[in-house]
PDB file of N, CA and C in Angstrom:
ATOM      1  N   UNK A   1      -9.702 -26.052  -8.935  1.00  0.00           N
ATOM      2  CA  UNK A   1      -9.917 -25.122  -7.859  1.00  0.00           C
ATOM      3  C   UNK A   1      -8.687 -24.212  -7.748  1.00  0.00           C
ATOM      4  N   UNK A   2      -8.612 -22.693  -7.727  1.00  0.00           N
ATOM      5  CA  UNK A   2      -7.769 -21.890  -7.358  1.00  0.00           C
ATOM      6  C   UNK A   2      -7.503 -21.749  -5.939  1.00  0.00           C
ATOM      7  N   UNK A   3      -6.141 -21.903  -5.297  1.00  0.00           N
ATOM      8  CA  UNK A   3      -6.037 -21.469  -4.361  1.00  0.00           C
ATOM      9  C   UNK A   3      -6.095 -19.928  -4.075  1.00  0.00           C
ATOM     10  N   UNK A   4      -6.019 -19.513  -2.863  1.00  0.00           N
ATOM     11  CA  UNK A   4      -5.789 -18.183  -2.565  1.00  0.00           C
ATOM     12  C   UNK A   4      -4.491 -17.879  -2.320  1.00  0.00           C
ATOM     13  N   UNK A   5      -3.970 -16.458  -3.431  1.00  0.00           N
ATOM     14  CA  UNK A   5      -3.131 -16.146  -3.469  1.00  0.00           C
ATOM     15  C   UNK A   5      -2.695 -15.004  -1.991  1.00  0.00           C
ATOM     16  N   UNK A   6      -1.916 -15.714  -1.228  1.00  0.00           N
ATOM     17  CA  UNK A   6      -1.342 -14.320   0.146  1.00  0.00           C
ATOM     18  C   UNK A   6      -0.031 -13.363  -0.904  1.00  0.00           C
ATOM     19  N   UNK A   7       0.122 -12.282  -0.573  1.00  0.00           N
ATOM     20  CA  UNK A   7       1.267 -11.174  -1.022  1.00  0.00           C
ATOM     21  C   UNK A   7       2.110 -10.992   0.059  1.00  0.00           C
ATOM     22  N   UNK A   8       3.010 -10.739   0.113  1.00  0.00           N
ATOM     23  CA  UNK A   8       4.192 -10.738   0.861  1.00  0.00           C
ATOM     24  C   UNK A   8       4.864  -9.267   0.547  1.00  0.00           C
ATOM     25  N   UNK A   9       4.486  -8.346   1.032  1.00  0.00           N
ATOM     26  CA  UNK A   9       4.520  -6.721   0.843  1.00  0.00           C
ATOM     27  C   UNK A   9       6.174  -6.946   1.004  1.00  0.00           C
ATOM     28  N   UNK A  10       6.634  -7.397   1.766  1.00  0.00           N
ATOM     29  CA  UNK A  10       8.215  -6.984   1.764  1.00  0.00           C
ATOM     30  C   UNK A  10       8.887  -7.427   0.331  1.00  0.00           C
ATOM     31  N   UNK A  11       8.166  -8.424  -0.350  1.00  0.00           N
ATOM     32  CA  UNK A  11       8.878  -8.696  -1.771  1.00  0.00           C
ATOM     33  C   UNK A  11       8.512  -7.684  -2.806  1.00  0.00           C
ATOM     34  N   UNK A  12       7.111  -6.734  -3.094  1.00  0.00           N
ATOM     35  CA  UNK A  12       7.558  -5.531  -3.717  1.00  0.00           C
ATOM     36  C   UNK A  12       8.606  -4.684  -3.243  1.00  0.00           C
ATOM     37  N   UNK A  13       8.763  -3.926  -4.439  1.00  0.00           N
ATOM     38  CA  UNK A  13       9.631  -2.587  -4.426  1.00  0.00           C
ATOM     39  C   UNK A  13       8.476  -1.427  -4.261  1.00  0.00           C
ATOM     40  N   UNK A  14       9.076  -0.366  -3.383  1.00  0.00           N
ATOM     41  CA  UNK A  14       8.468   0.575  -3.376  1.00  0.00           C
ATOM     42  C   UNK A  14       7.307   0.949  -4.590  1.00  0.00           C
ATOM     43  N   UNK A  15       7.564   1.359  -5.512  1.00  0.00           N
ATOM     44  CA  UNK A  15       6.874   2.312  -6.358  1.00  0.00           C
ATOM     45  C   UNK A  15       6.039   0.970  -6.417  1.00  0.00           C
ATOM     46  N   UNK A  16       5.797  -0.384  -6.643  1.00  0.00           N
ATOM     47  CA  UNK A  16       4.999  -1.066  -6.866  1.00  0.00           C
ATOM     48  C   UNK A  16       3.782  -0.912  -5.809  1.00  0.00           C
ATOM     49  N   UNK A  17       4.214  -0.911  -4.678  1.00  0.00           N
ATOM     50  CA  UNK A  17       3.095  -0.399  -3.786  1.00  0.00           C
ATOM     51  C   UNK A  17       2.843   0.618  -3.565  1.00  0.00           C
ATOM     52  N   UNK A  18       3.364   2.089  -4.017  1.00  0.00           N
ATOM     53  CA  UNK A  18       3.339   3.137  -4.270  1.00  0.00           C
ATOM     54  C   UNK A  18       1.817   3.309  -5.436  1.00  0.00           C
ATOM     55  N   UNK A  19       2.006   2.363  -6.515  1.00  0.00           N
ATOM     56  CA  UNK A  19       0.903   2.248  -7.547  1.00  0.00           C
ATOM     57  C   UNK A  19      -0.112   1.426  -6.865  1.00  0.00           C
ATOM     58  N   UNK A  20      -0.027   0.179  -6.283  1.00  0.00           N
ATOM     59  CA  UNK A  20      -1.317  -0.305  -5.152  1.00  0.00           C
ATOM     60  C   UNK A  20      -2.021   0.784  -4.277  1.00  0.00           C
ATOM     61  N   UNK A  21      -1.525   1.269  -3.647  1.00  0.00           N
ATOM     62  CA  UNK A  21      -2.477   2.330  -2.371  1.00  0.00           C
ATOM     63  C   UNK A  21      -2.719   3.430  -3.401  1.00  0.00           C
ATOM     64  N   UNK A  22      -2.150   4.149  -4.638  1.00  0.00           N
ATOM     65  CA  UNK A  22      -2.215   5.192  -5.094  1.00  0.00           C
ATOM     66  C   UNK A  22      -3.559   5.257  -6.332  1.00  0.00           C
ATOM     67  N   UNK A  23      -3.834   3.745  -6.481  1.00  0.00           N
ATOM     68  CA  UNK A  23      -4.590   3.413  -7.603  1.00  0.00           C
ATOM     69  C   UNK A  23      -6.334   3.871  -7.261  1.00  0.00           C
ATOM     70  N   UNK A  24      -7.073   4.158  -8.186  1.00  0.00           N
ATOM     71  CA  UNK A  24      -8.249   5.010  -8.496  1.00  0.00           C
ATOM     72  C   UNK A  24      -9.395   3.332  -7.555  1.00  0.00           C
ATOM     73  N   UNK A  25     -10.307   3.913  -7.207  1.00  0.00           N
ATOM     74  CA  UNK A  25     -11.087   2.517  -6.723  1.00  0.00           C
ATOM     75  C   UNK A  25     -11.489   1.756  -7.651  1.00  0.00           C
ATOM     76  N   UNK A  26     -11.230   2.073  -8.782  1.00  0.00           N
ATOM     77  CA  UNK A  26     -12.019   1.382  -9.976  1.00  0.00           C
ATOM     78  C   UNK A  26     -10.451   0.308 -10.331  1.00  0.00           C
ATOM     79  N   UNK A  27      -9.261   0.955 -10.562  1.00  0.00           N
ATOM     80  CA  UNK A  27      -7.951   0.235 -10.734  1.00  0.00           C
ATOM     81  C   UNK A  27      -7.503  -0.764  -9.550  1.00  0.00           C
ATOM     82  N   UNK A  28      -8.199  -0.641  -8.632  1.00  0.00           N
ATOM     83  CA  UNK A  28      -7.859  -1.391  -6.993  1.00  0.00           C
ATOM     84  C   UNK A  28      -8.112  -2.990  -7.573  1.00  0.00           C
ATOM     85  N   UNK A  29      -6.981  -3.523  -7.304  1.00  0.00           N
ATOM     86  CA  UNK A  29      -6.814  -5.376  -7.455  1.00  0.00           C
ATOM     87  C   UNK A  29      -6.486  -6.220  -6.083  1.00  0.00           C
ATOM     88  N   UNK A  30      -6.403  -4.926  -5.147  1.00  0.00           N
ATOM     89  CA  UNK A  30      -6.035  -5.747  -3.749  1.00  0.00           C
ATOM     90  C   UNK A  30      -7.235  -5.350  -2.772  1.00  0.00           C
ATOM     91  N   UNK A  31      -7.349  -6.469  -1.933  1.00  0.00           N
ATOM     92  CA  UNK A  31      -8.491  -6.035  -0.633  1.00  0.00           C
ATOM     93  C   UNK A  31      -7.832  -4.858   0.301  1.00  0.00           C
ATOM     94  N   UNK A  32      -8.663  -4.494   0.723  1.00  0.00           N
ATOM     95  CA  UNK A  32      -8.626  -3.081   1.807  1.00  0.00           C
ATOM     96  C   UNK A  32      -7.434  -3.851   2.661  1.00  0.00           C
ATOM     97  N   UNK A  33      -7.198  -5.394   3.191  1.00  0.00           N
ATOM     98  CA  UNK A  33      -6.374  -5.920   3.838  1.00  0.00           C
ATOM     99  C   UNK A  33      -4.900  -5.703   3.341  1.00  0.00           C
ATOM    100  N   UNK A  34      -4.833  -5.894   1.529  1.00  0.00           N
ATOM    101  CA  UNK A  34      -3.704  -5.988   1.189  1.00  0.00           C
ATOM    102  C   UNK A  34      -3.187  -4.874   1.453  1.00  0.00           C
ATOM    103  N   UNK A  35      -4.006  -3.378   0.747  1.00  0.00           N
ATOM    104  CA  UNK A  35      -3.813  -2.376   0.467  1.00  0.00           C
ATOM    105  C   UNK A  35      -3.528  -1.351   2.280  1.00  0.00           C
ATOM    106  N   UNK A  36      -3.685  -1.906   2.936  1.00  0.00           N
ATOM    107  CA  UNK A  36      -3.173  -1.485   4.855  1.00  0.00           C
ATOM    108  C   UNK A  36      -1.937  -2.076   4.519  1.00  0.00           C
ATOM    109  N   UNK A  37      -1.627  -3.708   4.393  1.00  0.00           N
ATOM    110  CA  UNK A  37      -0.322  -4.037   4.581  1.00  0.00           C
ATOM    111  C   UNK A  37       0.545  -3.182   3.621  1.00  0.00           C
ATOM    112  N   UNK A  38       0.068  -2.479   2.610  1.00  0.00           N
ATOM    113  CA  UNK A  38       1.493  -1.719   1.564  1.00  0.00           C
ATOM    114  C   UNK A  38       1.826  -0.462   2.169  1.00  0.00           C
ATOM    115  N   UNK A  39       0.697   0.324   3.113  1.00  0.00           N
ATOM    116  CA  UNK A  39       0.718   1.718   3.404  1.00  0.00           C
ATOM    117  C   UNK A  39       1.323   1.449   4.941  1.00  0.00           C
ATOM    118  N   UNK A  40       1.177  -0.006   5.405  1.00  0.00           N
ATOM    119  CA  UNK A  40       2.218   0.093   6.134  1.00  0.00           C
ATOM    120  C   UNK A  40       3.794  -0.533   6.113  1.00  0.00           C
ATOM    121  N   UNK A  41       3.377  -0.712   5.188  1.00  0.00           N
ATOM    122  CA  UNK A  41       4.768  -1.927   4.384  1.00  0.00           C
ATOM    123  C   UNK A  41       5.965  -0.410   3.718  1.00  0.00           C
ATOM    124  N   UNK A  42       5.203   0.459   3.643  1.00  0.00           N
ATOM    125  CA  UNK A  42       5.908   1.932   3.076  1.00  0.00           C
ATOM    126  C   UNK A  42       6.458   2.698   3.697  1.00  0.00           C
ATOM    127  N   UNK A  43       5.277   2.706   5.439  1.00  0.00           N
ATOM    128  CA  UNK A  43       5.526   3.812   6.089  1.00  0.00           C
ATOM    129  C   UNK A  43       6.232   3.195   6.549  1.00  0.00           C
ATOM    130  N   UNK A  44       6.624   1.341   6.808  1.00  0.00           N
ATOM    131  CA  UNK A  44       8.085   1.505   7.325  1.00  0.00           C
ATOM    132  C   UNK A  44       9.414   1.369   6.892  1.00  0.00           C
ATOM    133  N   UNK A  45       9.213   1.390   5.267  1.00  0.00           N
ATOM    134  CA  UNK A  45      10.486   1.777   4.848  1.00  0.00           C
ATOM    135  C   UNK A  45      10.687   3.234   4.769  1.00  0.00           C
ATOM    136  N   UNK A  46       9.420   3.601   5.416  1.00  0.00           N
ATOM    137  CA  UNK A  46       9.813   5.534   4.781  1.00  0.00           C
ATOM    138  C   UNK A  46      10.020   6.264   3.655  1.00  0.00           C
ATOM    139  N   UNK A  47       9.149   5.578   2.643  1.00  0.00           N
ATOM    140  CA  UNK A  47       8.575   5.929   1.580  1.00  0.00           C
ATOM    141  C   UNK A  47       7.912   6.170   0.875  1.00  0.00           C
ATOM    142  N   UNK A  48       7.107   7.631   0.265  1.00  0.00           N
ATOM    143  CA  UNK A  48       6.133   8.003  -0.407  1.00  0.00           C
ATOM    144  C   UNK A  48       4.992   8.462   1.375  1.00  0.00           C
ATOM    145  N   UNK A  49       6.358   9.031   2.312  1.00  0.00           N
ATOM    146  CA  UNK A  49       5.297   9.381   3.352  1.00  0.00           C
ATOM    147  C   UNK A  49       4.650  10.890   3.042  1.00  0.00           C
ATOM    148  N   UNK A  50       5.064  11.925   2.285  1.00  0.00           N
ATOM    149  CA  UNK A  50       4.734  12.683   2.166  1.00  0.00           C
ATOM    150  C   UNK A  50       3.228  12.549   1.569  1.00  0.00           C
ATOM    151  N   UNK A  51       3.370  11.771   0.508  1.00  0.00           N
ATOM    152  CA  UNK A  51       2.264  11.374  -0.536  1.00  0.00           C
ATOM    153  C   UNK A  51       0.806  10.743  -0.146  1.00  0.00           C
ATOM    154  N   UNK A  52       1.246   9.629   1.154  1.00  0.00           N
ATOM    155  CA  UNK A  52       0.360   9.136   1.728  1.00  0.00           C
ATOM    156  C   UNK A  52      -0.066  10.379   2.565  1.00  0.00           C
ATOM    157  N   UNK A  53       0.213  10.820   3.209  1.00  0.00           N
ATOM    158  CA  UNK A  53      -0.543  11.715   4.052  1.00  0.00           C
ATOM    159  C   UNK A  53      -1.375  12.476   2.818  1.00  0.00           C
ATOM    160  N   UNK A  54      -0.818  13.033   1.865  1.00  0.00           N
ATOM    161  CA  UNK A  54      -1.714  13.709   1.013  1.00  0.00           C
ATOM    162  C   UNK A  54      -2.486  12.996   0.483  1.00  0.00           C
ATOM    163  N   UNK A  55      -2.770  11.801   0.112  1.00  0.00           N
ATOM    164  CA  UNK A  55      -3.754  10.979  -0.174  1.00  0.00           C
ATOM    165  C   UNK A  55      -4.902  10.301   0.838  1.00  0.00           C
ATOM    166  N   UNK A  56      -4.334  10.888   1.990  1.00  0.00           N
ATOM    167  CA  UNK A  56      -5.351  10.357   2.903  1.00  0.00           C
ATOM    168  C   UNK A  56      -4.641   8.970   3.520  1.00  0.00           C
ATOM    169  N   UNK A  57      -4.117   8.371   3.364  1.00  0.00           N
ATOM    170  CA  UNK A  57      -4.185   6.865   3.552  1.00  0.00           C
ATOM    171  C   UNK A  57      -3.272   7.020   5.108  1.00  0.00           C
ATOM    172  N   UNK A  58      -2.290   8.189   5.095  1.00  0.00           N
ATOM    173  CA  UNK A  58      -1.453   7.755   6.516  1.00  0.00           C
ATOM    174  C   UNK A  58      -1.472   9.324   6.998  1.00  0.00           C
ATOM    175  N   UNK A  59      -1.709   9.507   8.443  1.00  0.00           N
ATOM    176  CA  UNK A  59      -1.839  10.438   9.358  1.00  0.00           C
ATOM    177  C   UNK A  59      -0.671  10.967   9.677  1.00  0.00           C
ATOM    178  N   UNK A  60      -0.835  12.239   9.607  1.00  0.00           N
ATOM    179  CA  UNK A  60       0.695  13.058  10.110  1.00  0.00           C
ATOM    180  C   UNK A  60       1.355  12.530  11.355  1.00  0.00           C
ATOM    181  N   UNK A  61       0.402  12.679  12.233  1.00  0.00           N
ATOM    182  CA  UNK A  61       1.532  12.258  13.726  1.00  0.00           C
ATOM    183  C   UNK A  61       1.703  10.400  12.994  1.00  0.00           C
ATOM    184  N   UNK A  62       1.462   9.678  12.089  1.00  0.00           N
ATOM    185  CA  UNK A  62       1.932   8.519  12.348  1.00  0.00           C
ATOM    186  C   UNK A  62       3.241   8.690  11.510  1.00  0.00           C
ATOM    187  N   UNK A  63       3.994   9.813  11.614  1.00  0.00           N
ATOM    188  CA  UNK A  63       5.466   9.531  10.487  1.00  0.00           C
ATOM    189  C   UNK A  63       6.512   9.786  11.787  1.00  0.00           C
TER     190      UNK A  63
END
């Protein structure tokens, strides 16, 4: 039996979750759950906020 693997967004590095939220729906390996915790795991290191807003994933007034 496999357990279920939890991710711990603060142990990537940026660009790693930079490539999670940025990835095509077909390349997506994380649930919609994981992929919230990186776009907010980013916006609060304050990174790739420009990008997220242009991708849709994070709202201007939220920077």
């Amino acid at each position: 039996m496999q357990e279920a693997q939890t991710f711990n967004m603060h142990e990537f590095s940026s660009r790693k979750l930079w490539e999670m939220v940025s990835a095509d729906g077909a390349e997506q390996d994380a649930s919609p759950e994981e992929l919230l915790a990186a776009v907010r795991e980013l916006a609060h290191r304050r990174h790739y906020l420009t990008e997220l807003v242009q991708i849709g994933k994070l709202k201007p007034q939220n920077l």
